[in-house]
Protein backbone atom coordinates (compact mmCIF):
# COMPACT_ATOMS: atom_id res chain seq x y z
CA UNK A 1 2.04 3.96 -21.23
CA UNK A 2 -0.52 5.32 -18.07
CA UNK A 3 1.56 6.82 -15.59
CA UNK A 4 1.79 4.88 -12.20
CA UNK A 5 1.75 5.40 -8.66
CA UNK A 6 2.16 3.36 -5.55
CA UNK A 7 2.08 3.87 -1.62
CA UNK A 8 4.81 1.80 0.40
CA UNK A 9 5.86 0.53 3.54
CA UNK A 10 5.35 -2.95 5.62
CA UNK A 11 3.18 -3.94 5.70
CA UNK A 12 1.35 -2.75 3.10
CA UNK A 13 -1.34 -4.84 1.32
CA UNK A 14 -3.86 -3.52 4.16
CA UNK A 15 -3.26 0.00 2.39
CA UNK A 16 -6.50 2.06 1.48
CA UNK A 17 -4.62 4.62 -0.87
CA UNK A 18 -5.00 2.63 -3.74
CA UNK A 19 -8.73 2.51 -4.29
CA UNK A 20 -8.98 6.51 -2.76
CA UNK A 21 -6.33 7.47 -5.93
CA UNK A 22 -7.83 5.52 -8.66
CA UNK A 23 -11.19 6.98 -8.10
CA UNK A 24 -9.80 10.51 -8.02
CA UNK A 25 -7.54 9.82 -11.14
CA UNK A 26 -11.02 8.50 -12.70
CA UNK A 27 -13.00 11.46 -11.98
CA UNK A 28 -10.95 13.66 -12.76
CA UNK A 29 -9.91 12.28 -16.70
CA UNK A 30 -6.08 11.48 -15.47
CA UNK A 31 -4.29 8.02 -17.31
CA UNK A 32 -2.92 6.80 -14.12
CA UNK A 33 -2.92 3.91 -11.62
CA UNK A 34 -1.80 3.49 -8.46
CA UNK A 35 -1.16 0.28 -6.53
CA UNK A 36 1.06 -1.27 -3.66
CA UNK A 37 4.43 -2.40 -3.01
CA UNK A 38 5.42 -5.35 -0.79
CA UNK A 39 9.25 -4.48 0.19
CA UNK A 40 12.16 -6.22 2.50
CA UNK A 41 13.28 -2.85 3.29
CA UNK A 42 12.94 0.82 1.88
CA UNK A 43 15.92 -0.09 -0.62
CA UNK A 44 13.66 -2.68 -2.27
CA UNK A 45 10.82 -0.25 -2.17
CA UNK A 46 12.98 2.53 -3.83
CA UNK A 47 14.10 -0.09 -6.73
CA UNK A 48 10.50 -1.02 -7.72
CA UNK A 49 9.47 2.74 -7.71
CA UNK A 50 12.17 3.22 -10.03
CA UNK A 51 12.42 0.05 -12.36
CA UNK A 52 8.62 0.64 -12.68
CA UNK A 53 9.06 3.93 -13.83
CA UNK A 54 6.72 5.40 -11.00
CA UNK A 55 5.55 9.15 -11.20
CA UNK A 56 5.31 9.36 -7.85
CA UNK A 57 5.18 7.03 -4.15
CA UNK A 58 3.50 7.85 -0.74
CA UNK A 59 4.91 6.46 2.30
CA UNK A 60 4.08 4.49 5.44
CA UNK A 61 5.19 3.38 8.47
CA UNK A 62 7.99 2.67 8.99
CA UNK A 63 9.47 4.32 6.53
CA UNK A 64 8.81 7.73 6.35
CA UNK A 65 11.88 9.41 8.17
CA UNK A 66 14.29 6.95 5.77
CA UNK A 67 12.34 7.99 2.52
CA UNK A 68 14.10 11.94 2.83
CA UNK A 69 17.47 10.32 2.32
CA UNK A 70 16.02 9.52 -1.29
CA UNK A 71 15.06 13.05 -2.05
CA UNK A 72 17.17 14.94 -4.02
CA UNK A 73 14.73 18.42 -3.10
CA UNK A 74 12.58 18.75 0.08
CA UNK A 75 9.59 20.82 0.76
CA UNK A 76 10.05 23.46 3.73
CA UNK A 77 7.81 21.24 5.93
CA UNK A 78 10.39 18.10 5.37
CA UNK A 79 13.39 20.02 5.88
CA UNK A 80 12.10 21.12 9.39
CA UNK A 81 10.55 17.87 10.01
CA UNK A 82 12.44 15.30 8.85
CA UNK A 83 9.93 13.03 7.97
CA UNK A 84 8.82 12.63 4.42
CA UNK A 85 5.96 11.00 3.02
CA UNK A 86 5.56 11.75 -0.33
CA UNK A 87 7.90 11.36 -3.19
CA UNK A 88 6.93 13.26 -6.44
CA UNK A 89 8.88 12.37 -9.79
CA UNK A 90 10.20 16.10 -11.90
CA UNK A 91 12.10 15.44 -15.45
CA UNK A 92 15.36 15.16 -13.37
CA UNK A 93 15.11 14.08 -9.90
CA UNK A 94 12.16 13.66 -7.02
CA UNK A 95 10.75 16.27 -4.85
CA UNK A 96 9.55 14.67 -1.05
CA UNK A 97 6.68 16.35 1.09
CA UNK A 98 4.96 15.87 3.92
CA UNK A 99 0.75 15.87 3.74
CA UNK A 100 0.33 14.19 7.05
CA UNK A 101 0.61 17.89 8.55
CA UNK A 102 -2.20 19.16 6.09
CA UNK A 103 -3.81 15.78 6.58
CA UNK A 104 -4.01 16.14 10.72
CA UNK A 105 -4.54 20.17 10.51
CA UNK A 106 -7.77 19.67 8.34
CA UNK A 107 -9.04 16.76 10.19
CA UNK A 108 -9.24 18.59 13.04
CA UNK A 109 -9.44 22.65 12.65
CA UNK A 110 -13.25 22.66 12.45
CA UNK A 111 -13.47 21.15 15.73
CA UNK A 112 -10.60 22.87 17.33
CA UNK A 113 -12.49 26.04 16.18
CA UNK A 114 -15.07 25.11 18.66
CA UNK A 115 -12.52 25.04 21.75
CA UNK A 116 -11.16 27.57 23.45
CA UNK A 117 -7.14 27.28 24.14
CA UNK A 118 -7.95 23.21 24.13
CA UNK A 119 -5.53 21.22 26.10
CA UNK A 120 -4.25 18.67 23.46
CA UNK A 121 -2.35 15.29 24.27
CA UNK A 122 -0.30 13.34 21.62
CA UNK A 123 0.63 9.36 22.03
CA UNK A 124 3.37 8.08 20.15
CA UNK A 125 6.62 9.76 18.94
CA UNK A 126 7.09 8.52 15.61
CA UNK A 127 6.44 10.00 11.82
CA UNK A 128 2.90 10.78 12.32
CA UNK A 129 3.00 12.49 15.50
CA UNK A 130 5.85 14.60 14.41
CA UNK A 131 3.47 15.51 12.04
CA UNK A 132 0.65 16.61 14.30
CA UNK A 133 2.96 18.26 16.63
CA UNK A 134 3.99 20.28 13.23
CA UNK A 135 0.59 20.75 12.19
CA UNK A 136 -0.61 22.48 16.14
CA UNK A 137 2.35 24.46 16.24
CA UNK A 138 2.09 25.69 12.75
CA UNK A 139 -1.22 27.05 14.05
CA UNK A 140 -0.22 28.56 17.20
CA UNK A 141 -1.54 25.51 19.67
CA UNK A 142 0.22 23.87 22.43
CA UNK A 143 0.09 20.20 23.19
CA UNK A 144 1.52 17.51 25.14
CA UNK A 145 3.12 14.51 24.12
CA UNK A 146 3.38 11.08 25.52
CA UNK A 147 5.58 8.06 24.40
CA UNK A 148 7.41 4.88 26.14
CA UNK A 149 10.31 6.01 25.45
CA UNK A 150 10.28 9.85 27.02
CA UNK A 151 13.73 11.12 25.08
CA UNK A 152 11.88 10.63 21.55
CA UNK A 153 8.75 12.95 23.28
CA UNK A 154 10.95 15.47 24.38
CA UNK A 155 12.45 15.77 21.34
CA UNK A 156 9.96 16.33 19.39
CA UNK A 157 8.15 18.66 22.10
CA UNK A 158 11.50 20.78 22.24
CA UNK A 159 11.42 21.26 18.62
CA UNK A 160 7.70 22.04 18.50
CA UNK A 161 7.48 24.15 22.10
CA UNK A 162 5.40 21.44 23.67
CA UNK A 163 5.36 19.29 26.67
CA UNK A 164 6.54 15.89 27.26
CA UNK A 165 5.03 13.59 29.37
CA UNK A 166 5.92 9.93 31.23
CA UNK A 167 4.47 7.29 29.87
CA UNK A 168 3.36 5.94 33.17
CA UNK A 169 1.43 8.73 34.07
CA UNK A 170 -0.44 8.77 30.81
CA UNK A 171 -3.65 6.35 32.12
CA UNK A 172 -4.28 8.84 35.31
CA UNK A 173 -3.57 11.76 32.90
CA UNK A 174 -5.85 10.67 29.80
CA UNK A 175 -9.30 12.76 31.23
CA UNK A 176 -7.85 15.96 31.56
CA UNK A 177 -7.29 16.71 28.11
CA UNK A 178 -10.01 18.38 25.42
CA UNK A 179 -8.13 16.33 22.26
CA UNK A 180 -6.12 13.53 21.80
CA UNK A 181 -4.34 12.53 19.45
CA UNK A 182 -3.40 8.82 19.33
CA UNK A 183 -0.79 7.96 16.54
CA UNK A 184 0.04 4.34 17.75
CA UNK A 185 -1.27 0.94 17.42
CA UNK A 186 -4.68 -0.16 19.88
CA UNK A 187 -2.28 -3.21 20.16
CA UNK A 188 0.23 -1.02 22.64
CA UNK A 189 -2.59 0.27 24.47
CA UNK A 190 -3.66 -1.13 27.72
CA UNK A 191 -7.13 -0.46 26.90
CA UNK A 192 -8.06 -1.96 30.28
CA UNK A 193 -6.49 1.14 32.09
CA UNK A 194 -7.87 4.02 29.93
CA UNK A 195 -10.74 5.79 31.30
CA UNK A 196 -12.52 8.57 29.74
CA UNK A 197 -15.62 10.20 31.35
CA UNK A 198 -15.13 14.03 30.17
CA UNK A 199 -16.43 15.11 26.91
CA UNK A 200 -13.40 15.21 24.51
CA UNK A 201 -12.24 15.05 20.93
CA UNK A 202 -10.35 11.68 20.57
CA UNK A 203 -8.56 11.47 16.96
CA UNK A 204 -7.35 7.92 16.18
CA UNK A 205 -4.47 7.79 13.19
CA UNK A 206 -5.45 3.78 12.98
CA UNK A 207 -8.82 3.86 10.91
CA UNK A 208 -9.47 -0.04 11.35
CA UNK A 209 -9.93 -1.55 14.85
CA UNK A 210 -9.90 1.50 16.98
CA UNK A 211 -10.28 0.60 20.94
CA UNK A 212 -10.82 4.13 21.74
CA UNK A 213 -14.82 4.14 20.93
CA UNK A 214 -15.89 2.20 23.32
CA UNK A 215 -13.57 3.93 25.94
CA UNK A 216 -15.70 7.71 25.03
CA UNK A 217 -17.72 7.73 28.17
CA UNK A 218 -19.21 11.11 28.02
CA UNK A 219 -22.56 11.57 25.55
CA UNK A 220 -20.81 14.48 23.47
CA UNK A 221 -17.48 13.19 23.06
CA UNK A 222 -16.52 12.71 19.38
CA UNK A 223 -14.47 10.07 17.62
CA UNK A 224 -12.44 10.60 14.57
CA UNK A 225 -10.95 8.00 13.26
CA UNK A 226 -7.43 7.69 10.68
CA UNK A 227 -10.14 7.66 7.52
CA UNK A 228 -10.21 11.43 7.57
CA UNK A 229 -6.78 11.60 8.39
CA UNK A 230 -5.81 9.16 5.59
CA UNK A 231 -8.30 10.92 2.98
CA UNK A 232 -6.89 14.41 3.45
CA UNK A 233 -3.25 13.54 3.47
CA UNK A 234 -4.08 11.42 0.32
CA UNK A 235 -5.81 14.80 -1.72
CA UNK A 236 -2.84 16.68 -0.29
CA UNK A 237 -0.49 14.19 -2.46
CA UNK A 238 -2.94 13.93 -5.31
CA UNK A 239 -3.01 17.46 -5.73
CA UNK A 240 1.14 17.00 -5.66
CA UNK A 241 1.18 14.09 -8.32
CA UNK A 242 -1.60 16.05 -10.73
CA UNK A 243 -2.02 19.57 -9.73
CA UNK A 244 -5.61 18.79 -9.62
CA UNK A 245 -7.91 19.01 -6.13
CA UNK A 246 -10.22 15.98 -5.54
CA UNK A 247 -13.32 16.47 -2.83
CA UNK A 248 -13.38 14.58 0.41
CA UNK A 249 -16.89 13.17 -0.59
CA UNK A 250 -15.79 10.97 -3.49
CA UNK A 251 -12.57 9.94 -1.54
CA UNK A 252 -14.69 8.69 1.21
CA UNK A 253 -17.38 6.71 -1.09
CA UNK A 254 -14.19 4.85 -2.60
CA UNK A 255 -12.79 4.40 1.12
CA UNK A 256 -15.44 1.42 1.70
CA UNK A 257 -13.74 -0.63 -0.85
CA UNK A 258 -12.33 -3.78 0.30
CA UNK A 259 -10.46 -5.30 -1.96
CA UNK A 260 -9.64 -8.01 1.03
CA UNK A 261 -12.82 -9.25 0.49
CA UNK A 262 -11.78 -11.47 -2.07
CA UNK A 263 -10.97 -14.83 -1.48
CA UNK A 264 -8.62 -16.18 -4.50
CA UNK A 265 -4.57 -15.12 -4.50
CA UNK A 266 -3.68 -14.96 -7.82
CA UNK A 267 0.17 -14.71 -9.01
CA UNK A 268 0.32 -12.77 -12.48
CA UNK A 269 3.92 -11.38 -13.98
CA UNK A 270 6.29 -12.43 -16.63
CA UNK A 271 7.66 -15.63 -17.44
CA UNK A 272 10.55 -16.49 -15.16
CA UNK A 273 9.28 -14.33 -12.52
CA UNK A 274 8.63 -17.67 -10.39
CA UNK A 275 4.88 -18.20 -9.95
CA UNK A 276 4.79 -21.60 -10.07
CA UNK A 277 7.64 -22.06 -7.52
CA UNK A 278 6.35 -19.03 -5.24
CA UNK A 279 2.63 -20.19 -5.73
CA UNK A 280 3.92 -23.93 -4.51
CA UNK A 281 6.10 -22.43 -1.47
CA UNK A 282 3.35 -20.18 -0.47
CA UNK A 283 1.02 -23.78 -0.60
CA UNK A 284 3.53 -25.06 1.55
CA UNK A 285 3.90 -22.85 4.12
CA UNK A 286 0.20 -21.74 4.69
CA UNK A 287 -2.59 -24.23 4.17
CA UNK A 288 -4.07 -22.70 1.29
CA UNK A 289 -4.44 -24.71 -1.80
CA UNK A 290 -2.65 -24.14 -5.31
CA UNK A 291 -3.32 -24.44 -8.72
CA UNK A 292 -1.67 -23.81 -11.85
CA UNK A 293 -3.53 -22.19 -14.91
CA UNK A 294 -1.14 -23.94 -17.55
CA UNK A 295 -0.82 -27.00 -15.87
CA UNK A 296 -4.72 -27.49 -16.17
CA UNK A 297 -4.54 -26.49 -19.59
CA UNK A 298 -2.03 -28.97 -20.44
CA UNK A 299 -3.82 -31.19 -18.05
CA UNK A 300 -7.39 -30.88 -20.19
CA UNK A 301 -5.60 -30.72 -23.12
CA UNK A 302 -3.59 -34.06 -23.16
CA UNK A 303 -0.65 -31.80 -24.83
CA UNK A 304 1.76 -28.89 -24.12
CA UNK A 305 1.47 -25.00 -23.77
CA UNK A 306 3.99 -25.51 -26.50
CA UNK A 307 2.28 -28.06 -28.79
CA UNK A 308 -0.91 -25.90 -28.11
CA UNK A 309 0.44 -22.48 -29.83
CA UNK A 310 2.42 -24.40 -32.49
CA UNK A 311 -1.17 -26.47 -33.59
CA UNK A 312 -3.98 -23.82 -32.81
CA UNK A 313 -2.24 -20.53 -32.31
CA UNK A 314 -2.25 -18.05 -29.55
CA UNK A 315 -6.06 -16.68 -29.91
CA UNK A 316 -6.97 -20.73 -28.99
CA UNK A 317 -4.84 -20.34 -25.87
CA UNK A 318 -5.55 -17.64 -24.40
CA UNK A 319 -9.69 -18.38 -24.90
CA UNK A 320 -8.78 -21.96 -23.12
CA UNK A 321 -6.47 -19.85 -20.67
CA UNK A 322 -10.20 -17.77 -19.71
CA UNK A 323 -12.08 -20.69 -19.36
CA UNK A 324 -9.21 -22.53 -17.19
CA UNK A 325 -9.67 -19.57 -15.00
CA UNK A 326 -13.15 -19.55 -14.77
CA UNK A 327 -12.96 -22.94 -13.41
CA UNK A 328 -10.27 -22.10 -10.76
CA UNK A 329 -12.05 -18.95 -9.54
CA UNK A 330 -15.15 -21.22 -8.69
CA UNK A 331 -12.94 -24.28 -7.39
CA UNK A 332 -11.87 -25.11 -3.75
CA UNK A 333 -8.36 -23.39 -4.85
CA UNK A 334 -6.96 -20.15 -2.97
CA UNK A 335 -3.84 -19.84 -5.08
CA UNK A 336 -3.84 -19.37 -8.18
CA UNK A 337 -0.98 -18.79 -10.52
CA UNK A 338 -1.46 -17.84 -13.84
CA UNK A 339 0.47 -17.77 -17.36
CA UNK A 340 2.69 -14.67 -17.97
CA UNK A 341 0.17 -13.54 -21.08
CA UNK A 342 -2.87 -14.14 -19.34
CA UNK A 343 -3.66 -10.22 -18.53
CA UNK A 344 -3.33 -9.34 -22.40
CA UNK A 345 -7.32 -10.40 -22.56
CA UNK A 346 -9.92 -7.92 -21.39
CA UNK A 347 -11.87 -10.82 -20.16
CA UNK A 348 -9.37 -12.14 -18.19
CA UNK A 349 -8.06 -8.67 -16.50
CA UNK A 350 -11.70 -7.93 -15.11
CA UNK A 351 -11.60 -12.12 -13.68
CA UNK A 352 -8.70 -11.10 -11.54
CA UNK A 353 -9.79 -7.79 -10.66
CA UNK A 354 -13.08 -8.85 -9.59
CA UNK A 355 -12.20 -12.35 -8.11
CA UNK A 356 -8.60 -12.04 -6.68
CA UNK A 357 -5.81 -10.14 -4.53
CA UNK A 358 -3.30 -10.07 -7.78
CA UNK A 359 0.32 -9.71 -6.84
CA UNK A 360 2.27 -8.92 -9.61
CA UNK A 361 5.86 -10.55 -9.49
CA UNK A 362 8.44 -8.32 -11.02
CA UNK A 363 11.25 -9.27 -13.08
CA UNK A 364 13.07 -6.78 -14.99
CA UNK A 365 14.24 -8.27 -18.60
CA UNK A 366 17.76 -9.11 -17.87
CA UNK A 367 17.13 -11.51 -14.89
CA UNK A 368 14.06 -12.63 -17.04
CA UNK A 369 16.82 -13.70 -19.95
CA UNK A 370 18.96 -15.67 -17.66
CA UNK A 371 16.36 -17.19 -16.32
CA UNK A 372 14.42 -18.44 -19.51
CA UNK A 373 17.68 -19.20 -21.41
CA UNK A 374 17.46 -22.42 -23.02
CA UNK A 375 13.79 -22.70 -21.98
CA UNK A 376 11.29 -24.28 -25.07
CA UNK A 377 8.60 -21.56 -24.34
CA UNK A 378 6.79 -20.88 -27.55
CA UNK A 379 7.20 -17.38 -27.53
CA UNK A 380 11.22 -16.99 -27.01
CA UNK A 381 11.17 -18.67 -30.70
CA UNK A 382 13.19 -15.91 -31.86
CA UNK A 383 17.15 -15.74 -32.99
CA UNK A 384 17.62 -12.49 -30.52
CA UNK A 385 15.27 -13.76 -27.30
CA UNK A 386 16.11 -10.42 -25.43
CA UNK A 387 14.36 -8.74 -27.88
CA UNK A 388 11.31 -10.38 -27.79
CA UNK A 389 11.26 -10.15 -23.44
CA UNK A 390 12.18 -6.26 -23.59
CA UNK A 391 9.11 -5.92 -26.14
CA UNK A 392 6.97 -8.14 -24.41
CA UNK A 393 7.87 -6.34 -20.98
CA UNK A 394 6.82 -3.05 -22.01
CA UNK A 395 3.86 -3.94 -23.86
CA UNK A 396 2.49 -5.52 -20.41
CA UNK A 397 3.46 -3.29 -17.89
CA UNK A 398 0.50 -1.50 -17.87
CA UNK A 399 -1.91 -4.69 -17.98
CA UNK A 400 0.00 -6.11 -14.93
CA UNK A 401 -0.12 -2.77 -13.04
CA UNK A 402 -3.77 -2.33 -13.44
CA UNK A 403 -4.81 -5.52 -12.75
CA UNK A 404 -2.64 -5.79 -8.97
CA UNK A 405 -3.32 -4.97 -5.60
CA UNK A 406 0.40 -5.74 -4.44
CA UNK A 407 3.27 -5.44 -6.63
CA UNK A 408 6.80 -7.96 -5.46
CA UNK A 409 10.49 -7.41 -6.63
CA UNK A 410 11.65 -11.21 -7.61
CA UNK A 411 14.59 -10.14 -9.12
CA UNK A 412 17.27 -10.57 -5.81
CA UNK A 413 15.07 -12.76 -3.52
CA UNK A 414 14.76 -16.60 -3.54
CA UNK A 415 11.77 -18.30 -3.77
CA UNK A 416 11.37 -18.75 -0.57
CA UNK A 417 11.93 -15.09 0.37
CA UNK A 418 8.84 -14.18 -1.70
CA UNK A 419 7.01 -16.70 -0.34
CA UNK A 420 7.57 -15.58 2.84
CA UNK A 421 7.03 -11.29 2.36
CA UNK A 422 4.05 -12.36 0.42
CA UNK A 423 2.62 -14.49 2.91
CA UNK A 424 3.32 -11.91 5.59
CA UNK A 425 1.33 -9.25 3.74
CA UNK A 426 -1.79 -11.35 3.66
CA UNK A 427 -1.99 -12.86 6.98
CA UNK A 428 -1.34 -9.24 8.58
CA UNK A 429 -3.43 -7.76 6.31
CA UNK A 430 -6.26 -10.39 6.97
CA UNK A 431 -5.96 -10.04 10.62
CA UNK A 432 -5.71 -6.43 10.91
């Protein structure tokens, strides 16, 4: 089995960590994936990370300061900090770190270099400024930091010997500082009110959708965006999952990725998982259309999934299972759930790689078994049908986990509950 990796928090399907890993575990000869996980909370994050059997998680917003409660060790930087956002599986329990603070320091030192005592402003109090503050103080610099709500500023600038400062002088206040550092959405922003006309270094944590370029008045200002600060971080927790280094050039080749490019949702997972009901919900509460891959089958056909394996055996299925999907792929269709086997063919894992967003619906064997009990699938033809699901479950992990962009625990939600995070975590994703 490859060993597997995932990022977290929620949203999280707009995530660029997964294509930045996979190339570094590539070049660098490692069996691994690593992919998303769509959560409720960080409970239901922490449950998928370990009923997967995950080697290792990064974290998010907005779950960063809850992820050192799971932790049974803690790097130096997360025991001052607080904030964890890496999670790193030993042989007996998890280690958590924080790379945002080597993610921020490196982003930035070369230019800081350039500056002579710089007067540095950070916006925002959460996880990632903490981080920043961290990273300046580590290195001797003093800063300022703004939020709306001036107690969570002031704590973090007493712990880090900085400055806090009131949120409603931050527009009249913006110009006179050399850096900033803005770790909050453009969407809180009054972007009408800021005005820059010095030259400055203005370091954005968002890397999508940044207001602050247009806002750089002066010719020699420079902008730098969340991509470095998201590519350093990430080699920092590489080098923590696989004591290997990866370069910042091949990271930022596989940054331009966009796996939201593609315009098909399909559902993969085991049987009983619920991708016919979730794929139907998700129809009904968006108004994208659905289709079923065995339902066309037995559509074509004129006969069952069932009568189909008993007459022509599996090898016919699964060929009329790739040419069913072919079909869909180039239809009007923008859902598309598919048969629990379907990622056991080569063919059909590079389809819904190349073509769709895959969620993978979890469902861990014993919720599987109640589930299917009773149930005339051709496969659970067996005197001990537990048997055949645990078998069945392992053998496909891997196929499952390599083909998704977004993995979904089914196993304590309702239909409609999936429906719902699911549909969340493409329409913010889209939009973002």
């Amino acid at each position: 089995m490859i060993k597997l990796y995932a990022v977290i928090g929620k949203p999280i399907l707009h995530s660029k960590s997964p294509p930045l890993m996979n190339a570094a575990f590539t070049l660098q000869h490692v069996d691994a994936h690593y992919t998303r996980l769509a959560s409720a909370d960080i409970s239901d994050a922490i449950f998928l990370t370990k009923a997967l059997g995950l080697k290792g998680i990064n974290c998010t917003a907005p779950y960063k300061a809850e992820l050192v409660k799971y932790a049974d060790r803690k790097s130096n930087e997360v025991l001052e900090l607080g904030v964890a956002n890496t999670l790193v599986a030993h042989e007996d329990d998890w280690k958590a770190f924080n790379t945002d603070i080597t993610g921020v320091w490196n982003s930035l030192q070369e230019k800081i270099a350039k500056l002579k005592n710089p007067n540095i402003l950070i916006i925002g109090a959460g996880g990632a400024a903490s981080s920043a503050a961290m990273a300046l103080h580590s290195n001797k610099l003093s800063f300022t930091i703004c939020n709306r709500t001036l107690s969570k500023a002031k704590k973090i600038a007493d712990k880090f010997s900085g400055k806090a400062l009131e949120y409603q002088d931050l527009y009249e206040q913006l110009d006179n500082y050399d850096i900033i550092i803005s770790t909050i959405s453009s969407q809180v922003l009054d972007s009408t009110k800021i005005i820059l006309h010095k030259e400055k270094i203005l370091f954005d944590a968002i890397y999508k959708n940044s207001i602050w370029k247009e806002k750089l008045q002066h010719p020699d200002s420079e902008l730098i965006t969340g991509k470095d600060w998201l590519i350093h971080q990430g080699i920092e927790a590489f080098y923590h999952f696989t004591k290997k280094k990866a370069s910042y050039e091949n990271w930022e080749k596989a940054f331009h990725h966009n796996h939201l490019a593609k315009q098909k949702i399909a559902l993969i997972g085991f049987m009983g998982s619920g991708k016919s009901e979730v794929g139907k919900q998700l129809s009904k509460i968006s108004d994208w259309t659905y289709m079923d891959t065995d339902e066309q089958i037995e559509k074509s056909e004129g006969t069952s999934i069932k009568a189909i394996f008993e007459d022509r055996g599996e090898e016919n299925f699964r060929d009329l299972e790739t040419e069913t999907l072919k079909k869909l792929i180039d239809s009007e269709s923008q859902i598309i759930s598919t048969g629990g086997g379907i990622i056991k063919k080569a063919e059909n894992r590079k389809l819904l790689k190349n073509n769709c967003i895959c969620i993978w619906l979890y469902i861990d064997a014993q919720t599987c078994l109640a589930r299917v009990r009773g149930d005339q699938r051709p496969l659970l033809n067996h005197p001990e049908p537990s048997i055949v699901i645990n078998k069945l479950l392992v053998e496909r992990r891997d196929y499952y986990a390599l083909c998704s962009d977004l993995v979904v625990n089914t196993t304590d939600k309702s239909i409609e509950e999936i429906a719902n995070l699911i549909h969340e975590e493409i329409n913010q994703a889209r939009n973002s």
